[in-house]
Structure formats: C-alpha cells, structure tokens
Protein backbone atom coordinates (compact mmCIF):
# COMPACT_ATOMS: atom_id res chain seq x y z
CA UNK A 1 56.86 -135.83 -9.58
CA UNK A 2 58.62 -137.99 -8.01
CA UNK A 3 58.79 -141.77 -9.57
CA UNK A 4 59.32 -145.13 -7.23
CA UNK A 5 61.22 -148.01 -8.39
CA UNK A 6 61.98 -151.30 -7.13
CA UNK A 7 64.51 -153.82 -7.83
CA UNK A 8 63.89 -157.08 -6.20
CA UNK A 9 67.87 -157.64 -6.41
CA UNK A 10 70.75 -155.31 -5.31
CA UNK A 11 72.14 -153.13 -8.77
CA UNK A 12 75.71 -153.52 -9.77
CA UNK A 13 76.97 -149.36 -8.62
CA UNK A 14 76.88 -148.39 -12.19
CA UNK A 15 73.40 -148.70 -12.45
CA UNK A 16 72.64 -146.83 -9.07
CA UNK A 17 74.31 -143.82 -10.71
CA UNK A 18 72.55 -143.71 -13.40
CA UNK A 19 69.69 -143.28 -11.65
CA UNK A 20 70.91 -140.62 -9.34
CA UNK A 21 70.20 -138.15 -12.41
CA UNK A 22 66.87 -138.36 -11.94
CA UNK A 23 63.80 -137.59 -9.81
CA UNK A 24 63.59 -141.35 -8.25
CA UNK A 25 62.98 -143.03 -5.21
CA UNK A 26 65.05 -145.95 -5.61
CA UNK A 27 64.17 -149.47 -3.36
CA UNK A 28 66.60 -152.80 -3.62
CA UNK A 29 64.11 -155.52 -1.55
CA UNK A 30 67.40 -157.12 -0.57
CA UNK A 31 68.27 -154.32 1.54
CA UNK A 32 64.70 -153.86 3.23
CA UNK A 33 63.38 -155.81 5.95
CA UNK A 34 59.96 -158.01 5.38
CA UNK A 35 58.11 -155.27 7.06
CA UNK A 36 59.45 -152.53 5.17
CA UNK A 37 58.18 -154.42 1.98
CA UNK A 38 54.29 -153.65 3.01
CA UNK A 39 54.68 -149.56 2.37
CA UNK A 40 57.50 -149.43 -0.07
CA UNK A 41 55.47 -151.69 -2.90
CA UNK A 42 52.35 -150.07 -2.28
CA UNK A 43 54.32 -147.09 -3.96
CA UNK A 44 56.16 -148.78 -6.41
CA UNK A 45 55.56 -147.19 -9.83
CA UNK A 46 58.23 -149.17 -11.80
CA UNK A 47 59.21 -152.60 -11.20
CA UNK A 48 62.53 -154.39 -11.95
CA UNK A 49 63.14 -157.96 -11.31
CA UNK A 50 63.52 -161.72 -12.64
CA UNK A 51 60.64 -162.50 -11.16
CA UNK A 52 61.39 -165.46 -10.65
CA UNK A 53 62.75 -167.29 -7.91
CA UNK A 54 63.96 -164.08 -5.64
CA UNK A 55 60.23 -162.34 -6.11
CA UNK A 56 56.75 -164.18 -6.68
CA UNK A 57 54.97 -161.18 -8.76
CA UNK A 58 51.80 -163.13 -8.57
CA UNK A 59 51.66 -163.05 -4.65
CA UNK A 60 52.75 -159.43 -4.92
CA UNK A 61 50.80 -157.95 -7.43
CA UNK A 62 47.83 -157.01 -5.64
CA UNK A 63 50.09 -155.16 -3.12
CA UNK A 64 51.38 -152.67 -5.78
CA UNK A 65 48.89 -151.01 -6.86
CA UNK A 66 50.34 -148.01 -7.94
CA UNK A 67 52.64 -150.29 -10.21
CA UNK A 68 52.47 -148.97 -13.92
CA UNK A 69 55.42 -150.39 -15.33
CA UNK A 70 57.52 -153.99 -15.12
CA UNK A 71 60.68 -154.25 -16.22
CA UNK A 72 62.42 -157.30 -16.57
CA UNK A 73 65.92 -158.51 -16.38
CA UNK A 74 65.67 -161.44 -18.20
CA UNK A 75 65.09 -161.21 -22.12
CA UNK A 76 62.35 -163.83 -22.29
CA UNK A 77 59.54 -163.66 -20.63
CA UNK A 78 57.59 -166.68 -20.66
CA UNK A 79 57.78 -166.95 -16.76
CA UNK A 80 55.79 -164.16 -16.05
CA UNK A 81 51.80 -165.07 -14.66
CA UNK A 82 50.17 -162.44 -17.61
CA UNK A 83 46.67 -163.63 -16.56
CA UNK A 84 47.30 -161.73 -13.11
CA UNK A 85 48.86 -158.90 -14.35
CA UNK A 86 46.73 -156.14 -14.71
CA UNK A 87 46.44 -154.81 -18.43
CA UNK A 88 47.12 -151.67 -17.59
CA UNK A 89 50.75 -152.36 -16.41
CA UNK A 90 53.00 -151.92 -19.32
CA UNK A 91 55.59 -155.24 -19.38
CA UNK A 92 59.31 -154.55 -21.30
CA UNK A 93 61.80 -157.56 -21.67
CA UNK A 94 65.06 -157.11 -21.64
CA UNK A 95 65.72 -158.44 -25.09
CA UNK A 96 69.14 -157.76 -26.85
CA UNK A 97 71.19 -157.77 -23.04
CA UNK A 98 72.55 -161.41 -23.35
CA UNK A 99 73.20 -161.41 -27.36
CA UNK A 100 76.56 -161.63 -27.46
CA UNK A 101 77.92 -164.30 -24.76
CA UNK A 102 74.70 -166.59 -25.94
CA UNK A 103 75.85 -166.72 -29.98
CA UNK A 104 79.07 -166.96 -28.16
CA UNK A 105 77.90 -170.38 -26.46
CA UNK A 106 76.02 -171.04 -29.49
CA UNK A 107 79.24 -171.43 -31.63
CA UNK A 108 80.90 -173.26 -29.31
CA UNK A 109 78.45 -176.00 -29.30
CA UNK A 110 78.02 -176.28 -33.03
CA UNK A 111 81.72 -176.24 -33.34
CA UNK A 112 82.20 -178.94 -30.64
CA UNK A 113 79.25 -180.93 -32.60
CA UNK A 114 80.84 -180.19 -36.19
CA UNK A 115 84.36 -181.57 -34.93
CA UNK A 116 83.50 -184.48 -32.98
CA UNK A 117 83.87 -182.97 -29.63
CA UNK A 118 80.78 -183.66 -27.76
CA UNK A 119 82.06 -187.23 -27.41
CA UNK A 120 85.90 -188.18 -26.69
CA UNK A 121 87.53 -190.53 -28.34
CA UNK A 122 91.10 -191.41 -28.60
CA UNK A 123 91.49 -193.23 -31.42
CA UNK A 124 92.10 -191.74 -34.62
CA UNK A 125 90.65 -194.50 -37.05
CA UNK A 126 87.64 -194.42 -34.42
CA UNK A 127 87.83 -191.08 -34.55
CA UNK A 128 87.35 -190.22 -38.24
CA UNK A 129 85.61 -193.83 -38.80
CA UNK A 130 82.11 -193.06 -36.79
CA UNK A 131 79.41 -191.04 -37.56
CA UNK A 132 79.11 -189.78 -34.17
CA UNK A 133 82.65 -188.47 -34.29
CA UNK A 134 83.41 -187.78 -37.69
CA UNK A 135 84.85 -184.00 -38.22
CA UNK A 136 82.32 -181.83 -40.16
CA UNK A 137 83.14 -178.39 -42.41
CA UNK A 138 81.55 -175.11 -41.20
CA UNK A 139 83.30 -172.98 -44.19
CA UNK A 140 80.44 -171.91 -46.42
CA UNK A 141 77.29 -173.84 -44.57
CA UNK A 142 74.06 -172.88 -44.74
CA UNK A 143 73.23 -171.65 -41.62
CA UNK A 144 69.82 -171.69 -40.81
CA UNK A 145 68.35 -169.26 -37.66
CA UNK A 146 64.77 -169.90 -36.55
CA UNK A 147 64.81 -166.20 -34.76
CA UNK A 148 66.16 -163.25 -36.23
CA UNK A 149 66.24 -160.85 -33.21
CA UNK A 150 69.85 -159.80 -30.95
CA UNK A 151 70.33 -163.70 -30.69
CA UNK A 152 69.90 -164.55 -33.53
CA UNK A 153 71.22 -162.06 -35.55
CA UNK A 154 74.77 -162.36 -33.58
CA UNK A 155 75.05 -165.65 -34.61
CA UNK A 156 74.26 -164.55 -38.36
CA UNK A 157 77.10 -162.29 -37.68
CA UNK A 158 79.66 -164.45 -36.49
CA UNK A 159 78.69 -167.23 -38.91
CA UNK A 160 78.78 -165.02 -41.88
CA UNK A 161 82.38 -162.97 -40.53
CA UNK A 162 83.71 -165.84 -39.58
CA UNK A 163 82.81 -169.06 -41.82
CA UNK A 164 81.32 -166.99 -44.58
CA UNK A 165 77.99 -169.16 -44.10
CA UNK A 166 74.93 -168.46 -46.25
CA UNK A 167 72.31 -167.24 -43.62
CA UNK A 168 68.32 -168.32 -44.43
CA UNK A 169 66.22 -166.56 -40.97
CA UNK A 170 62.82 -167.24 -39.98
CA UNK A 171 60.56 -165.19 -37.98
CA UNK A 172 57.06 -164.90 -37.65
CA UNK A 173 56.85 -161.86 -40.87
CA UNK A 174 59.33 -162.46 -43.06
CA UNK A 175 60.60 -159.42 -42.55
CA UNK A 176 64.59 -159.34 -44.29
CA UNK A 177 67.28 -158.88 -41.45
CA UNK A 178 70.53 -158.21 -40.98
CA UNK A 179 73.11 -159.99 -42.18
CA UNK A 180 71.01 -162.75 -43.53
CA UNK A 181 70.96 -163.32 -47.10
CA UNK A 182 66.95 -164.61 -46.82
CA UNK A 183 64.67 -164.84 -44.77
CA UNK A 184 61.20 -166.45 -44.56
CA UNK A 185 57.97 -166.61 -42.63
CA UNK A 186 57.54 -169.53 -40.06
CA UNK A 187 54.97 -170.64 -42.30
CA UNK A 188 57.99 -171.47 -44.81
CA UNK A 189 60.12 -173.50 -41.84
CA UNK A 190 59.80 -177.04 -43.50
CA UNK A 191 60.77 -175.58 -46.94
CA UNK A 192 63.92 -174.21 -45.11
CA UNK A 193 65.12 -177.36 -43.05
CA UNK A 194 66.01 -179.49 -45.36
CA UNK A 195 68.49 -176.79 -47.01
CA UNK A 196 70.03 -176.36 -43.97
CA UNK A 197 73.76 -177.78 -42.62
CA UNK A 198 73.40 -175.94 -39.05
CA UNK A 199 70.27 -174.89 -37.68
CA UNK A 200 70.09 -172.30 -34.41
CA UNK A 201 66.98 -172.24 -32.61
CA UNK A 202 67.07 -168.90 -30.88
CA UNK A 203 63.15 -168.41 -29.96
CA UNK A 204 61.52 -166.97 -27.47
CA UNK A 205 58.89 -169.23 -25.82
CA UNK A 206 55.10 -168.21 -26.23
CA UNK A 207 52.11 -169.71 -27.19
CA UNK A 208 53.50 -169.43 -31.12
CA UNK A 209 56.39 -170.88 -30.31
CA UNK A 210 55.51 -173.94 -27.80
CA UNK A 211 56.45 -176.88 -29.47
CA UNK A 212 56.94 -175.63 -32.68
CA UNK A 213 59.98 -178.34 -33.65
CA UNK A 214 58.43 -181.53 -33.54
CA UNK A 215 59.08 -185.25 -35.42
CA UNK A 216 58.20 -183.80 -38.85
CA UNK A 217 60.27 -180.51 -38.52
CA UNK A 218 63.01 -182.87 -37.28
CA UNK A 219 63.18 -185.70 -39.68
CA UNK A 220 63.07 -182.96 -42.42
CA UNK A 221 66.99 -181.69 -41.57
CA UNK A 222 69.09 -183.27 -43.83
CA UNK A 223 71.85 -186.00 -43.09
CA UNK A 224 74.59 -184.31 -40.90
CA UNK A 225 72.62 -181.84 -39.43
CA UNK A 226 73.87 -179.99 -36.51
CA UNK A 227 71.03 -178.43 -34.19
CA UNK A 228 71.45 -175.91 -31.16
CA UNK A 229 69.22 -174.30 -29.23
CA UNK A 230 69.86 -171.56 -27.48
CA UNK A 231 66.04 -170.51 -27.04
CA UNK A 232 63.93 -172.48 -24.68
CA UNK A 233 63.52 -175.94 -24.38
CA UNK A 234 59.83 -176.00 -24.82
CA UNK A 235 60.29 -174.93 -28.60
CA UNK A 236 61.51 -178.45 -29.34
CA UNK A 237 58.81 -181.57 -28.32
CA UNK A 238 61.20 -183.26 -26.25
CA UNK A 239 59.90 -187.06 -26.74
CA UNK A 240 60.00 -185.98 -30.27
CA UNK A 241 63.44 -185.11 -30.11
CA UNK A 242 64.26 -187.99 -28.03
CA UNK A 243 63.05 -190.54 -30.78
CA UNK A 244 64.34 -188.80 -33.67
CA UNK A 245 68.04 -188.57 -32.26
CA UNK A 246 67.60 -192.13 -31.21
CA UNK A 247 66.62 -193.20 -35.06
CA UNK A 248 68.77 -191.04 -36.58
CA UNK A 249 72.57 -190.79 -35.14
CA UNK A 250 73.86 -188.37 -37.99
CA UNK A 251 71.82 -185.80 -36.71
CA UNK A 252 74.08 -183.46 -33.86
CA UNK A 253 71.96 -181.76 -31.35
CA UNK A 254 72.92 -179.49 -28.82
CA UNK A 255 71.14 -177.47 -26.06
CA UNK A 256 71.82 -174.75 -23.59
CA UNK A 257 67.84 -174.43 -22.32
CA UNK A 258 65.81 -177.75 -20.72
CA UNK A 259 62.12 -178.17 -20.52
CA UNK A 260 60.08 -176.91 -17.83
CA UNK A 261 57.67 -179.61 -15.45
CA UNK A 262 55.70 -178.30 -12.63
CA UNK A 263 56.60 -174.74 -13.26
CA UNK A 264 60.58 -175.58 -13.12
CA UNK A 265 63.59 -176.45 -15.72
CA UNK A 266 64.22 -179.97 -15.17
CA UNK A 267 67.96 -180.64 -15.63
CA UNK A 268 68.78 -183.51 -16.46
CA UNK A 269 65.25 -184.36 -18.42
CA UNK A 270 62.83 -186.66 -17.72
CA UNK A 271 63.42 -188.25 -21.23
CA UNK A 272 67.09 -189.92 -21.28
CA UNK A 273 68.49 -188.06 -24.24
CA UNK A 274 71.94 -187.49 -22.25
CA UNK A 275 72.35 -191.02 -22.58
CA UNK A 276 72.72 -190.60 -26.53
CA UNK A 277 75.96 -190.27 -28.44
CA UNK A 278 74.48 -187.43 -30.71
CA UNK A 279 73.39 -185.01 -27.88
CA UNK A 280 75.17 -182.35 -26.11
CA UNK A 281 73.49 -180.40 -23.08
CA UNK A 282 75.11 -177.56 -21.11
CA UNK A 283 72.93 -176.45 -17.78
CA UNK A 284 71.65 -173.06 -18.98
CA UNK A 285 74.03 -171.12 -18.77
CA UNK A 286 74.97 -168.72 -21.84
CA UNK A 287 73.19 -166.19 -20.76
CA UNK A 288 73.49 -164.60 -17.12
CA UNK A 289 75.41 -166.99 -15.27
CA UNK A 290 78.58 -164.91 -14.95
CA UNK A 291 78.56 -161.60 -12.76
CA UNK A 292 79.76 -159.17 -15.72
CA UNK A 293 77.21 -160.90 -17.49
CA UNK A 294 74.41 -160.37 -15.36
CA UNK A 295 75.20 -156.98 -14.41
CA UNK A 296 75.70 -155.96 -17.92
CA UNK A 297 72.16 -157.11 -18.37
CA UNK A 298 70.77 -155.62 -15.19
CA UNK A 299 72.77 -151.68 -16.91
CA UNK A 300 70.63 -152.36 -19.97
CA UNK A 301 67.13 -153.05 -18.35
CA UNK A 302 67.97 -149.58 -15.96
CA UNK A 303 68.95 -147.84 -19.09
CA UNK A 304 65.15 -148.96 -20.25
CA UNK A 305 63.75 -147.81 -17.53
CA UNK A 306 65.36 -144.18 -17.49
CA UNK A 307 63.52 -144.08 -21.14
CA UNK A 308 59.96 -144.22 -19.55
CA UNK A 309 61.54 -142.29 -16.79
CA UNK A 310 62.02 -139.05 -19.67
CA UNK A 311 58.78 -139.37 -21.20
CA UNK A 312 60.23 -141.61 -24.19
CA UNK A 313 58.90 -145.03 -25.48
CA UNK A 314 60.61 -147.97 -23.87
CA UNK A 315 61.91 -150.70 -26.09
CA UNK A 316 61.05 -154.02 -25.95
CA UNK A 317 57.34 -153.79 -24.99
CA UNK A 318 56.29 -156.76 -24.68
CA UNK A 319 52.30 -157.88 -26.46
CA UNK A 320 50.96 -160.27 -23.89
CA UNK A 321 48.38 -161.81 -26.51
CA UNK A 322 51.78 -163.68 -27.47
CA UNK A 323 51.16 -165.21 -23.95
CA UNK A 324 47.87 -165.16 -22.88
C-alpha cells in the first residue's frame, strides 16, 4: 500500500532518492500551491517538518487525519503543541543529527571562556591580572555533562581525546555511558557541581528539565567555573543566572540557546546579562544554521522515516508525558 509523506520544506536531492526505493507518495508544501494543501494533507500518513515557523501543526492537525506518524527535523522537541496532537500519532525527534557541529560549538566556547577570549583585552598585565581574563587549564578538568545523549556524549569524546578530562554525566537514570568515567542520577546534580571545572548543559527542554539550574545549582560550581549550554535556555532560570554572574565574576558562562517569551527565543534577553564581563552568547546557531548542516539533519530524519516505512521500529520515539 501505498504510504503519503509530507515535508513542509523542500529535501536536499539525496534524500529524494532515498525515497524513490520505496512505495511513497512524496509531497514538499513548498512546491504546492495553498489549494493543493486541502487534498494532499488529508492523505498525509507521515509527516516531516520543523514545525515551527514554515508549518503551524496545531492549525493543521485536524486537516490530516489520516496522519499516523510525525517526524521531526529538529532534535528537541519542546515546540511541538502535544495537547493537540492526537495520541495515536506516533512523534520521533531527530535526536543524534546535530551532535557533532554542536560539541563542536560547545568547545569553542569553553575554550574562548578558559583563555580569556570572550572579552578582548590588549594588555598583557591586564590580561593575565583580571579575573575576567585570566587564562584557565583544560588538561585534565573535570568535565561535568548534565545530558549524556549524541550531545553530550560528543563532548565527553572530544574532552576526554583531546584534554584527557575526567568525565562525571548526569541523566535522569544513572545509567553509565560512553566515554564517561561516572555518571549519576539528576537527583545527585548538587553532589556533582561542586567537583566540577567545566560544566556542559546539553538538555533537552521538558517539563523535567524546565528550570532545573537555578541560584542554588549555580552558587554550588566552584570558583573558576566555566558553564555552556548548548541545550535550551529554559534549563537555566535566567534571573537566577543573571544575579549569580553578577555576584560572582569568576564564574564563565556561555550560551548558544536563549529563553523563550510569548512562544519565541528572545535574543538579546530581557534580563541584561550581555552587559556582563563573564558572559558569552552566540545567537543559536550550533546546530542547523549552515546548509550541509541542515541537510545532513533533514538525510537522518528521512533515513527514520524509511524505518517505519519497512515495518521496523523508528528511533527516537519520543514519550509525550515528558511534555504534557
């Protein structure tokens, strides 16, 4: 029989031909007209997309009712409306597609924190002479991970390959990981912090997550702490953060994800923490924001699909009690 599936954005070639091997309908929205729309989603079996800002799935929904399957682009997930999706309709992230390139912006922020970077200055005796500044070591750190999925365990990688860094992970079981020499529940988190030299926040946001770093989690990283997060923004409290960096200038923080007010990520942030000497923001973009990047990402989620496509178990189903 033959399957339906829609991609709400035009697929790089290589992903077109992989679908060509199988018994598929294939629809790009991009290259329909508005009225074509009406009868092609009221077939659609399998859905691809953001969601996001080139598709609203909650005004759409209730046209697809055939729809059995979403598939997402994006590896988090936290932007989809749950409550109006159906239960029936089976929801797969595309988690493990941006791994690489985001521990690669990961390491470049905690070595421009670690040497000073964030904040040019000129001077030598200036330089080496203020705490903002002041070069740090990365050889043999602890490196602490809050997230041990593809994130999170690239970074383990890199830090462990590359500045032989002792690697402590936490995720929600415990569960041991690769390439980190311990891991711990969340439950354990404050235990952790304080051990830690570099922390990487590379969570996914849900209603575990939300606001999970807070004043007491902060204040409990010890002096010289470098922080990135490479997660979402709404892991970290951002007053919280905003106060703590403020009181304490020996703590490093950098972040690649902003917090999200009236349904959007708000860049710069309401709070004025790009006005402080310890804080380092790039505008979200480790992840997809180059082509090969994005297109790499939009192989893997067609890959996915092709799974449920042979009869085999997706990966990356996503539980939406984490979200609802």
């Amino acid at each position: 029989m033959t399957t339906t599936i829609v991609s709400t954005v035009e697929l790089p070639e290589k992903a077109r031909e992989l679908l060509r091997n199988y018994d598929i309908d294939l629809y790009e929205l991009p290259r329909l007209s508005k009225d074509e729309w009406t009868d092609v989603l009221s077939r659609t079996e399998v859905l691809m997309c953001w969601c996001g800002r080139e598709f609203d799935l909650a005004d759409n929904i209730n046209s697809m009712k055939r729809l059995k399957v979403i598939q997402t682009y994006s590896a988090g997930v936290d932007h989809l409306p749950f409550s109006v999706i159906p239960s029936n309709i089976e929801v797969y992230s595309n988690a493990g597609a941006y791994s690489v390139p985001v521990a690669e912006h990961a390491w470049a922020m905690i070595l421009t924190l670690a040497k000073g970077l964030h904040k040019p200055v000129l001077n030598a005796k200036d330089y080496l002479g203020n705490e903002i500044t002041s070069p740090r070591k990365i050889i043999e750190s602890i490196l602490l991970v809050l997230g041990t999925g593809g994130i999170g365990k690239e970074i383990a990688r890199i830090g462990k390959e590359g500045f032989r860094t002792h690697n402590i992970g936490i995720n929600r079981s415990g569960k041991s990981a690769e390439y980190f020499d311990e891991v711990y529940p969340t439950s354990k988190l404050l235990d952790a912090l304080p051990r830690a030299d570099i922390v990487a926040i590379t969570l996914p946001l849900n209603k575990h997550t939300r606001g999970l770093i807070g004043k007491e989690e902060l204040r409990a990283l010890k002096r010289g702490a470098i922080v990135v997060n490479v997660g979402r923004g709404d892991v970290v409290k951002e007053e919280d953060l905003y106060e703590v960096l403020k009181e304490r200038q020996d703590i490093r923080f950098g972040t690649d994800v902003w917090w999200v007010h009236n349904d959007h990520e708000e860049i710069p942030p309401r709070t004025p923490l790009i006005t402080l000497p310890n804080f380092l923001g790039t505008p979200h973009i480790a992840g997809g924001a180059q082509m090969e990047i994005a297109e790499y990402a939009m192989i893997r989620a067609v890959e996915n699909v092709i799974r449920y496509i042979k009869g085999e178990i997706p990966m990356n189903r996503v539980n939406r009690d984490d979200y609802v």
